[in-house]
Protein backbone atom coordinates (compact mmCIF):
# COMPACT_ATOMS: atom_id res chain seq x y z
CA UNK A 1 0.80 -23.09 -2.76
CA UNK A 2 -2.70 -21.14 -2.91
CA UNK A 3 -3.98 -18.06 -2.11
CA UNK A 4 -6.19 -19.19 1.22
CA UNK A 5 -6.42 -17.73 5.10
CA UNK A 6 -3.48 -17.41 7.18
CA UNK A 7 -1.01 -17.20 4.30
CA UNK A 8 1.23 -14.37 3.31
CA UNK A 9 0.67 -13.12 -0.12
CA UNK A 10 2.33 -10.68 -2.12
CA UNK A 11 0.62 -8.94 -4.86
CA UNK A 12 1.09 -6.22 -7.90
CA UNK A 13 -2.25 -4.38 -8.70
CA UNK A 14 -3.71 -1.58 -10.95
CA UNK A 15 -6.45 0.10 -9.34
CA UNK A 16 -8.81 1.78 -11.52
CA UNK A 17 -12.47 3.24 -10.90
CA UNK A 18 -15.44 3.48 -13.28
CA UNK A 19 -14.15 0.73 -15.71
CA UNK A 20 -10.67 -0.60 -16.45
CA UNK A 21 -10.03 2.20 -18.40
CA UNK A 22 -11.25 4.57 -16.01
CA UNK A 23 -9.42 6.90 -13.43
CA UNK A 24 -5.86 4.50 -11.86
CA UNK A 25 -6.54 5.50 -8.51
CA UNK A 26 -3.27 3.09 -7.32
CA UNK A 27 -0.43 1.65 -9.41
CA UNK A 28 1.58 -1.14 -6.73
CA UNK A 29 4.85 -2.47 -8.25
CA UNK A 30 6.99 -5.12 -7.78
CA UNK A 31 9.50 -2.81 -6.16
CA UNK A 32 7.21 -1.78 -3.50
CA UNK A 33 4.05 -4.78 -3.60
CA UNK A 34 1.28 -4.92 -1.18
CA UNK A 35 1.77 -7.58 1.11
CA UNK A 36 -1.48 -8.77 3.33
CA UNK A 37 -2.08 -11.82 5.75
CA UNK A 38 -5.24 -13.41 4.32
CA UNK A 39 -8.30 -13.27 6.53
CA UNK A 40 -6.59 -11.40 8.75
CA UNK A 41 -8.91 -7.84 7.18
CA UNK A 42 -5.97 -5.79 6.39
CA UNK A 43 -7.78 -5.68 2.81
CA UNK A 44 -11.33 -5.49 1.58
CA UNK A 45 -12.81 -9.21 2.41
CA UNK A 46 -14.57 -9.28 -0.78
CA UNK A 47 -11.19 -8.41 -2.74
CA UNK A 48 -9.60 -11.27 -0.93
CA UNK A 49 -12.00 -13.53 -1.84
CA UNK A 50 -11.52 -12.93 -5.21
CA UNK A 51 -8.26 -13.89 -4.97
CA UNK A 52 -8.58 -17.16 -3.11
CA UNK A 53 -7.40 -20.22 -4.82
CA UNK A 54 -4.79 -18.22 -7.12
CA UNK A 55 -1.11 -19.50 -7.12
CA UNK A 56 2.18 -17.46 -7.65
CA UNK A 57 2.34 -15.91 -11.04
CA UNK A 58 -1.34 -15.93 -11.45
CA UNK A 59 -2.79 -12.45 -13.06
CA UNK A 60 -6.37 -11.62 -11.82
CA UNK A 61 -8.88 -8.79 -13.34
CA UNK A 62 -11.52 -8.18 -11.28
CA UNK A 63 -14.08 -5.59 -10.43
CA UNK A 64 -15.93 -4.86 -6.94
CA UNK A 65 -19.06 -2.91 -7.07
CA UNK A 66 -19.59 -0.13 -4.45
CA UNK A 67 -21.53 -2.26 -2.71
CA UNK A 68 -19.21 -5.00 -2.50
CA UNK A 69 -16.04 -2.36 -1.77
CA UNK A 70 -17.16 0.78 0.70
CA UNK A 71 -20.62 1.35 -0.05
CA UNK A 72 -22.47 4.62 -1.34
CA UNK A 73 -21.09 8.00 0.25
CA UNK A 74 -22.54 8.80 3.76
CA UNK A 75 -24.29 12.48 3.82
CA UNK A 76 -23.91 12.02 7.61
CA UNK A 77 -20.40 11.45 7.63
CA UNK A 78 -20.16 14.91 6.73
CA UNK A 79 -19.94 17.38 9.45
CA UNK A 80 -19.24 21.22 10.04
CA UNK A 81 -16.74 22.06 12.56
CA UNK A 82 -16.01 25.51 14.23
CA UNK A 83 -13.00 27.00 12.90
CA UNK A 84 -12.13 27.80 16.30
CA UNK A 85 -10.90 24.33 17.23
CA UNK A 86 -8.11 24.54 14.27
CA UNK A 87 -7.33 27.79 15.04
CA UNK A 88 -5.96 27.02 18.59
CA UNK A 89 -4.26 23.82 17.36
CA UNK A 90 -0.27 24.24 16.46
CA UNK A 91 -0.96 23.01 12.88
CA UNK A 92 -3.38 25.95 12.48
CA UNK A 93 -6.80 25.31 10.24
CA UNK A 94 -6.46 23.27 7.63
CA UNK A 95 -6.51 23.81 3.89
CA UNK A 96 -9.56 21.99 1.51
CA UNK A 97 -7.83 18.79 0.48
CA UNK A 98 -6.11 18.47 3.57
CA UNK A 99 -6.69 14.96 5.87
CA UNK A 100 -7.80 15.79 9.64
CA UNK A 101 -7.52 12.85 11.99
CA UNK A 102 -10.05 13.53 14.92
CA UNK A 103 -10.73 11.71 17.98
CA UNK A 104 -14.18 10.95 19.35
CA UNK A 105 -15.34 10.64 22.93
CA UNK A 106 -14.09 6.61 22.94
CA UNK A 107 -11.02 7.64 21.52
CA UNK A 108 -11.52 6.49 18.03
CA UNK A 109 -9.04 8.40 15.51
CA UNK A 110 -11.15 9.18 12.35
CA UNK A 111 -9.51 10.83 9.46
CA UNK A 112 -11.41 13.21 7.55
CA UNK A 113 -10.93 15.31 4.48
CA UNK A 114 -11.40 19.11 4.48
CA UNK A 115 -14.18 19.41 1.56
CA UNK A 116 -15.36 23.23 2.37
CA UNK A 117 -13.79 25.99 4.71
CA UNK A 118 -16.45 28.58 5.65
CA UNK A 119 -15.89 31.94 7.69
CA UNK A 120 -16.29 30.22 10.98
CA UNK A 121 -16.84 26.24 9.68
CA UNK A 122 -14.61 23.92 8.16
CA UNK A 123 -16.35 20.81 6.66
CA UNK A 124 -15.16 17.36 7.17
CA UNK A 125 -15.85 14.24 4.84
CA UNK A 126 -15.14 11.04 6.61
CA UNK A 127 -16.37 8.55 4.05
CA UNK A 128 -13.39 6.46 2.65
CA UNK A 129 -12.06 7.97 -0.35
CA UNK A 130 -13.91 5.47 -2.75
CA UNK A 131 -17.45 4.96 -1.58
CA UNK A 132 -19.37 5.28 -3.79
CA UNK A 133 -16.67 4.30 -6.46
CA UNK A 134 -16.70 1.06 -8.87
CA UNK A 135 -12.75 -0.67 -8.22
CA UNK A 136 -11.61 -2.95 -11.11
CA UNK A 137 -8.45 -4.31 -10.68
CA UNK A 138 -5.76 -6.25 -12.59
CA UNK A 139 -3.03 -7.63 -11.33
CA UNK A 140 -0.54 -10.06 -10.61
CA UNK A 141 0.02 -12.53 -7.31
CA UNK A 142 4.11 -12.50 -6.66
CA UNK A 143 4.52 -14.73 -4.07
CA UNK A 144 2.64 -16.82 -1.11
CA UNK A 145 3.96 -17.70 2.29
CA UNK A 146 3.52 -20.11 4.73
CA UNK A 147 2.97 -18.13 8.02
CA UNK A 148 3.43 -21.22 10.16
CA UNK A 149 6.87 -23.07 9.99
């Protein structure tokens, strides 16, 4: 059986950034392994479509450029909040580092990370975590499903 839409697949991976020597940003292991539906966007299309074709015990290396993955970083998905809004919440304001969901008027949950706190500001990036990042991966596929019996 192939990697291909609608199947289950199981997977090991080393993510790195920059090169394959670069930063490992994720380590999955066989005793906890991603497991995805293909085509179903619970992963990156463009990493998926790398994988297509691959049967179990296959290894893969791989690398996605930014533009491929999340894109370049977003100055305008940076924005200042006023303290005050933290400050009557019951988790209190937030430390730098910290992830903030927040909800817009549709009721969209967006999570953001606390970048800068300011006297009466705190500063919320809500670009994913690697845009503007490189990914090469190497892994392993484990084991494809049928999802239909």
């Amino acid at each position: 059986m192939k990697v291909e839409n609608g199947k289950l697949v199981t997977i090991i991976y080393d993510l790195n950034v920059d090169s394959y020597d670069g930063e490992l940003i994720e380590s999955i292991k066989e005793d906890e392994p991603a497991i995805f539906l293909c085509g179903a966007g619970e992963m990156l299309e463009t990493f998926e479509e790398k994988l297509i074709g691959l049967k179990e015990g296959d290894s893969f290396k791989f690398s996605l450029t930014k533009d491929q993955a999340y894109g370049d970083e977003d100055e305008d998905a940076i924005a200042e909040f006023p303290i005050d809004i933290f400050e009557e919440d019951e988790e209190g304001v937030p430390e730098v580092g910290d992830y903030v969901p927040m909800e817009d008027e549709e009721g969209n949950i967006f999570d953001g990370i606390v970048i800068e706190i300011e006297n009466d500001t705190v500063v919320l990036d809500f670009n994913h975590p690697l845009a503007g990042e490189d990914l090469f991966f190497v892994g392993k596929v484990i084991k494809i499903e049928d999802t239909k019996k």
